[in-house]
Protein backbone atom coordinates (compact mmCIF):
# COMPACT_ATOMS: atom_id res chain seq x y z
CA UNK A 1 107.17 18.06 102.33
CA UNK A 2 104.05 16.41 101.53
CA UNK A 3 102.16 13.70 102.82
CA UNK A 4 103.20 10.92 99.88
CA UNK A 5 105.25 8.57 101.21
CA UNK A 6 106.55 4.99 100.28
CA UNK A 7 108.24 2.61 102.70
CA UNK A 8 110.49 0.07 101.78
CA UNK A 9 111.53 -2.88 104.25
CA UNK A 10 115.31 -4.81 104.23
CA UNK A 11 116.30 -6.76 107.22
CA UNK A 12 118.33 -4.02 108.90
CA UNK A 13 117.33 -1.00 106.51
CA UNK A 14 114.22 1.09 106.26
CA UNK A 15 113.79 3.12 102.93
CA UNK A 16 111.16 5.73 102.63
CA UNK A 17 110.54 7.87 100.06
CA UNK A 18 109.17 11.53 100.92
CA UNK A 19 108.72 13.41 97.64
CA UNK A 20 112.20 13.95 95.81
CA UNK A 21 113.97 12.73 99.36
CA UNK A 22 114.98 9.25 100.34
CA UNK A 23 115.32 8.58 104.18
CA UNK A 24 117.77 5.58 104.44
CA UNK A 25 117.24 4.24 108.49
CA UNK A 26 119.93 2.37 109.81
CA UNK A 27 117.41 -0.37 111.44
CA UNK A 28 118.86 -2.21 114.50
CA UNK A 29 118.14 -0.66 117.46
CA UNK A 30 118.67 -3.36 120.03
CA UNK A 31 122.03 -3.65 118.31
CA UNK A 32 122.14 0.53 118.51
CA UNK A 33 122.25 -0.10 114.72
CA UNK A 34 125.42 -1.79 114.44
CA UNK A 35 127.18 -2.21 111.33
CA UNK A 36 127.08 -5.44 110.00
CA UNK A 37 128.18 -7.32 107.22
CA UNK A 38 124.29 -7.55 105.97
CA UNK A 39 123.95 -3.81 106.27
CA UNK A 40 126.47 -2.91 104.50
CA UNK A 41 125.27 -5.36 101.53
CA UNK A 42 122.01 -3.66 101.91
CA UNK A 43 123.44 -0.33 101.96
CA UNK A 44 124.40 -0.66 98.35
CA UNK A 45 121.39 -2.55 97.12
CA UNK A 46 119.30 0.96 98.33
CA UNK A 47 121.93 2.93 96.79
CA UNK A 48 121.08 1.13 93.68
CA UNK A 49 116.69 1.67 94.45
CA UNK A 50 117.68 5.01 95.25
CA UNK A 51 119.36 5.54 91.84
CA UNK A 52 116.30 3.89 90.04
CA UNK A 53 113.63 6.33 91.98
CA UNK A 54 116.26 9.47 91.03
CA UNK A 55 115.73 11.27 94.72
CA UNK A 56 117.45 14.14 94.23
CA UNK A 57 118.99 14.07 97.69
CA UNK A 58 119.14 11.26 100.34
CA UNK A 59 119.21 11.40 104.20
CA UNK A 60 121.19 8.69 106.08
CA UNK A 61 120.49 8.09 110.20
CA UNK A 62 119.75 6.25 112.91
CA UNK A 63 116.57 4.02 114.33
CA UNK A 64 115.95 5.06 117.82
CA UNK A 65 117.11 7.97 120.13
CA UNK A 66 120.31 6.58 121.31
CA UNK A 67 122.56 5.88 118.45
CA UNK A 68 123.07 6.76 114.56
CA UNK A 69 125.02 3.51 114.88
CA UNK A 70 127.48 2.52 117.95
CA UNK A 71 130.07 0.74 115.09
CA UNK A 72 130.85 -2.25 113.87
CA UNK A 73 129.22 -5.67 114.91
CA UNK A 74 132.32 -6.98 117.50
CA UNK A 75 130.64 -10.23 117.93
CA UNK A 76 130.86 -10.67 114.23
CA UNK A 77 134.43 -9.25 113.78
CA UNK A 78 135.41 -11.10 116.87
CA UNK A 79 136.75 -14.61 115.39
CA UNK A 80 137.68 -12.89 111.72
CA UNK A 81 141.13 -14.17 110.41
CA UNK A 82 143.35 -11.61 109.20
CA UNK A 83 142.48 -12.48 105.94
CA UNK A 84 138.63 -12.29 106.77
CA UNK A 85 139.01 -8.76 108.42
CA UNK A 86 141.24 -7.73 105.12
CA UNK A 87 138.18 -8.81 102.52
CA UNK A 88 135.17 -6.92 105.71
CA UNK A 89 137.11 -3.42 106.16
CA UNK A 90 137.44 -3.65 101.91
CA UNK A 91 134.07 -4.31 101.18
CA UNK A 92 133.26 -1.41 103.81
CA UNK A 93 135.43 0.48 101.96
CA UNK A 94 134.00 -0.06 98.57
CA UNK A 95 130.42 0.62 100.05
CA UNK A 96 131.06 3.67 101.61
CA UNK A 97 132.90 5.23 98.66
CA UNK A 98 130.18 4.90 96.64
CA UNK A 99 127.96 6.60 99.24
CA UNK A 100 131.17 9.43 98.74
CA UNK A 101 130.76 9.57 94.94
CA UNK A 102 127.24 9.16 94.72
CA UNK A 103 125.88 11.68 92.48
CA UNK A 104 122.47 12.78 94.98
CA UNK A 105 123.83 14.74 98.24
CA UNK A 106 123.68 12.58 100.86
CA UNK A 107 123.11 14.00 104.32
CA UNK A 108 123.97 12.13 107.68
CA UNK A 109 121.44 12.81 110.68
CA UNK A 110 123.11 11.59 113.64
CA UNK A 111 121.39 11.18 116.58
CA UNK A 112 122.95 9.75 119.69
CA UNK A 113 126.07 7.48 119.28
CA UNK A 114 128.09 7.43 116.14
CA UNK A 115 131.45 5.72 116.79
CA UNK A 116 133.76 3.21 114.90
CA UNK A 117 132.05 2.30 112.14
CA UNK A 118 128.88 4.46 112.11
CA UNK A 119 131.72 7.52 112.55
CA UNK A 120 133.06 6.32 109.15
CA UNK A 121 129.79 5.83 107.71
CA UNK A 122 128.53 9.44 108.85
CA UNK A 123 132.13 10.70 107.38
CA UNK A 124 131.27 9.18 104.01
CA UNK A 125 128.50 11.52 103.61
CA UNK A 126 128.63 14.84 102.45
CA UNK A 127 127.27 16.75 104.73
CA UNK A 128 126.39 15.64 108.89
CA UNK A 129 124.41 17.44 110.98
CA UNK A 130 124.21 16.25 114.89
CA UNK A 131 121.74 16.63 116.72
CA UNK A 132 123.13 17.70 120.54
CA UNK A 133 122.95 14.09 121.42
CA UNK A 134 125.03 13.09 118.96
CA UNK A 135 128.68 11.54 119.71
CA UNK A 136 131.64 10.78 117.63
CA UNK A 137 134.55 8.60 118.05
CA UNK A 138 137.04 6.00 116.13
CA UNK A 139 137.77 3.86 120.03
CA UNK A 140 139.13 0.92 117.55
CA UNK A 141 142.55 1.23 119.20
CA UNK A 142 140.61 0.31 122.48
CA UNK A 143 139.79 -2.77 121.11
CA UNK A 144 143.18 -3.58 119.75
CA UNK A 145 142.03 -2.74 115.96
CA UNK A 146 142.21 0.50 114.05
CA UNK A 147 139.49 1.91 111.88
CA UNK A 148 138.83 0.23 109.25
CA UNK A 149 135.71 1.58 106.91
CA UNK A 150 137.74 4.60 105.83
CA UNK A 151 138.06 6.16 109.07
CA UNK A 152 141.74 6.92 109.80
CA UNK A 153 141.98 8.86 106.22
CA UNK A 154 138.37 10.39 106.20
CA UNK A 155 138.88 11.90 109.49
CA UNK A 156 142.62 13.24 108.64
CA UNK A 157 140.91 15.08 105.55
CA UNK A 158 138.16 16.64 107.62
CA UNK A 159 139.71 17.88 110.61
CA UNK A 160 143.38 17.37 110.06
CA UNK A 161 146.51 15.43 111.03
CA UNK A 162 147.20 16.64 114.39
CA UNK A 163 143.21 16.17 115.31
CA UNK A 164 142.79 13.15 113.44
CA UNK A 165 145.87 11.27 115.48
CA UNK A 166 144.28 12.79 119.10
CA UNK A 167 140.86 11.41 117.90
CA UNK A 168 142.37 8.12 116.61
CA UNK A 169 145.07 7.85 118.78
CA UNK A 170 143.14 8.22 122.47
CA UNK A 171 139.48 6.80 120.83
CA UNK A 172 138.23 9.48 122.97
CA UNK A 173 134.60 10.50 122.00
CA UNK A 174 134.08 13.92 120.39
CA UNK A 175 130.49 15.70 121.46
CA UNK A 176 128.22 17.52 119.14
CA UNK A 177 129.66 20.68 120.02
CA UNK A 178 133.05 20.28 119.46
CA UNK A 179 132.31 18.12 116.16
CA UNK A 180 131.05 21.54 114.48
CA UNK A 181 134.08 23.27 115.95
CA UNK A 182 136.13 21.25 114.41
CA UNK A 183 134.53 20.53 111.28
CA UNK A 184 134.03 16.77 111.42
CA UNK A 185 129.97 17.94 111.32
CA UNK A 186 128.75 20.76 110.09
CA UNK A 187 126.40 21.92 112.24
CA UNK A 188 124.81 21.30 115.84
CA UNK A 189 121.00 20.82 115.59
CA UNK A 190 119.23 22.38 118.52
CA UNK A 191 115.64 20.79 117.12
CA UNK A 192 114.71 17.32 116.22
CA UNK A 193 118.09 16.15 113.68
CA UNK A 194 115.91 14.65 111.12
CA UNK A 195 113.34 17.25 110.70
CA UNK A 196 116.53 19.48 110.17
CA UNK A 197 117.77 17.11 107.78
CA UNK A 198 114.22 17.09 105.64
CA UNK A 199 114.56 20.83 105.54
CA UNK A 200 118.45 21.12 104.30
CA UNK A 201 117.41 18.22 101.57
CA UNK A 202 114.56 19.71 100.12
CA UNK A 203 116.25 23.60 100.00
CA UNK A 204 119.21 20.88 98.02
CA UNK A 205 116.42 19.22 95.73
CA UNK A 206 114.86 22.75 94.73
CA UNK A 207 118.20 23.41 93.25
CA UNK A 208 119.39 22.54 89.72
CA UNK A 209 119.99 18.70 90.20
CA UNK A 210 122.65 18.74 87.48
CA UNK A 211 124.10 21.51 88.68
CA UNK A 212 124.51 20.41 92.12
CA UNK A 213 125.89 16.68 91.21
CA UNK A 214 128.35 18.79 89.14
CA UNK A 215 129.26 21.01 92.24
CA UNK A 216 129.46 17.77 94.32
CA UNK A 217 132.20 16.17 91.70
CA UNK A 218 134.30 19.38 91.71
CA UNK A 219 134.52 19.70 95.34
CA UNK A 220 134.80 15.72 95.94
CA UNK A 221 137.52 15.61 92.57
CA UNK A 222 138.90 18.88 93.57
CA UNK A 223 139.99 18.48 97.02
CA UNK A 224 142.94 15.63 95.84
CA UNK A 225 143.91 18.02 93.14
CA UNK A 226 146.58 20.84 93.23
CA UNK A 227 144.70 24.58 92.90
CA UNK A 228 145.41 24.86 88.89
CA UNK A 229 144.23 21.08 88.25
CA UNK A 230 141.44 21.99 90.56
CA UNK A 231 140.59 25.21 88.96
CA UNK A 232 140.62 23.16 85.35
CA UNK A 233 138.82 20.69 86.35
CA UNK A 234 135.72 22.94 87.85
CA UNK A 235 136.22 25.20 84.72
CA UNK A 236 135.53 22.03 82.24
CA UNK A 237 132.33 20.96 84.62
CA UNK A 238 130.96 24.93 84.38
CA UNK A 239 131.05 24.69 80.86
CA UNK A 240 129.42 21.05 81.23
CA UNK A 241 126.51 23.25 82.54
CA UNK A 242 125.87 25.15 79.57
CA UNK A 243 125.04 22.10 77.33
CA UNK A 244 122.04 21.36 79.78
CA UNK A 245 118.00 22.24 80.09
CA UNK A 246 118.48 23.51 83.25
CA UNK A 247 121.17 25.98 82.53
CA UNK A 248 118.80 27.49 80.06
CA UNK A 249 115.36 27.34 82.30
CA UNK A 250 117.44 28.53 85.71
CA UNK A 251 118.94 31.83 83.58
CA UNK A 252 115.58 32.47 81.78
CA UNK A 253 113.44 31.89 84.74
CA UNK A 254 115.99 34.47 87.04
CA UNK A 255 116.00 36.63 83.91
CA UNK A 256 111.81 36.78 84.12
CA UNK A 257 111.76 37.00 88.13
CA UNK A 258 110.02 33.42 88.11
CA UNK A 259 111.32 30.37 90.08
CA UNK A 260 112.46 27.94 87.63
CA UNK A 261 111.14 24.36 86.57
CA UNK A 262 114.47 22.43 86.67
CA UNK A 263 113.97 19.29 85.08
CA UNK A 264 117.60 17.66 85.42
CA UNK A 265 118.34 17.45 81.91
C-alpha cells in the first residue's frame, strides 16, 4: 500500500482511507468496543462515505489488542422494554445486512474478543480472518437473552445446525483455531490480523471490481436458492459481465500478457 492516507473521526468509529481500502475501527476500547446503539448509527453513515469514496474493498476490526468488540452495550440494553429491545436487535439487523449486501468485500480482522454482538457483526462480513487471539462466542443465553443482531441464523448458515445450537445453546467461546475448523472464520492469522487483512484487500481490489461485486451477489443470492435457480441466476450475472469495460480490458490485457487497467465500468 502506499503512504496516502485519510482519517476520518465519529464518536466511536475511525475511518481511514489507504489507497482503494477503507479501514473501518470499531473505536471504544475502554468499552472493548462495545456495540452500541451510536455505533451502529455510525456504522451505516460510513457505509454510506464509504460508498461515496468507491473503496473497492473495506476492512472492519477492532481498537486495541484485546477485543474486535466484547458485544453489545449491557448497561444500555439493561432497562430496554420488550418493545425497546424489539425496535435495537431490528435496527441491528437492518445495519448489518447492509454490511452483508454491500457491494465492496468487506473483511473482518478480529483481534482478541468477538462475542455477542461483535460475533454477529464479524458474521455479517464476508470474509473473517482471526488473528490467534481472537475469540468467538454468542453467551446471550448467559445473560437470559438470545442473539439478537443476526446471530442465531448467521451462525446456523456458516457452521451448521448441530454447531450452531452447541455454540448458542452453551455460549461457550470458540478459539481461533477451532473457528477456521469449523468455518465460522476463514483463516487463523499467525502475523499481525490487520496487516493480513491489508494484504487479502488489496490482492481483492486488483481484481475486476465489477466482476467481483457480481461474484459477491451470486454467492450471497445463491446460497438461499435451490442449485438450478442458483445456476440461473449466476448464468444471467456472467452474461452481465460481458456488457462491461472491464470484461473487454481483463480478456485483451490476458490475451497481450499485460496486467489489465480495470476501471469498474
Amino acid at each position: 500500500m502506499s503512504s496516502d492516507r485519510t482519517v476520518h473521526l465519529y464518536s466511536s468509529l475511525k475511518v481511514a482511507f489507504e489507497d482503494r481500502v477503507a479501514i473501518v475501527t470499531l473505536n471504544r476500547p475502554k468499552a472493548l468496543n462495545a456495540i452500541n446503539a451510536t455505533m451502529i448509527q455510525e456504522l451505516a453513515e460510513v457505509l454510506d462515505e464509504v460508498a461515496q469514496r468507491d473503496a473497492l474493498a473495506v476492512i472492519l476490526t477492532g481498537a486495541g489488542p484485546k477485543a474486535f468488540a466484547a458485544g453489545a452495550d449491557i448497561a444500555e440494553m439493561r432497562r430496554m422494554t420488550p418493545q425497546e429491545a424489539t425496535l435495537f436487535a431490528e435496527k441491528g439487523q437492518r445495519v448489518f445486512s447492509r454490511i452483508e449486501s454491500y457491494h465492496r468485500p468487506v473483511i473482518a480482522a478480529v483481534n482478541g474478543y468477538a462475542l455477542g454482538g461483535g460475533c454477529e457483526l464479524a458474521m455479517s462480513c464476508d470474509i473473517i480472518l482471526a488473528s490467534k487471539s481472537a475469540v468467538f462466542g454468542q453467551p446471550e443465553v448467559k445473560l437470559g437473552v438470545i442473539p439478537g443482531f443476526g446471530g442465531s441464523q448467521r451462525m446456523t448458515r456458516l457452521v451448521g445446525r448441530q454447531r450452531a445450537r452447541e455454540i448458542c445453546f452453551t455460549g461457550r467461546s470458540v478459539r481461533a483455531e477451532e473457528a477456521a475448523r469449523i468455518g465460522l472464520a476463514a483463516r487463523m492469522v499467525e502475523s499481525d490480523v490487520v496487516t493480513e487483512a491489508k494484504q487479502l484487500a488489496m490482492q481483492i481490489a486488483n481484481n475486476g471490481p465489477r466482476a467481483v461485486s457480481l461474484c459477491k451477489r451470486a454467492i450471497n443470492t445463491g446460497a438461499d436458492l435451490d442449485m438450478g435457480t442458483a445456476l440461473a441466476h449466476e448464468a444471467q450475472l456472467f452474461g452481465l459481465c460481458f456488457a462491461s469495460g472491464d470484461q473487454k480490458e481483463g480478456m485483451s490485457a490476458f490475451l497481450d500478457k499485460r496486467p489489465p487497467n480495470f476501471s469498474g465500468r
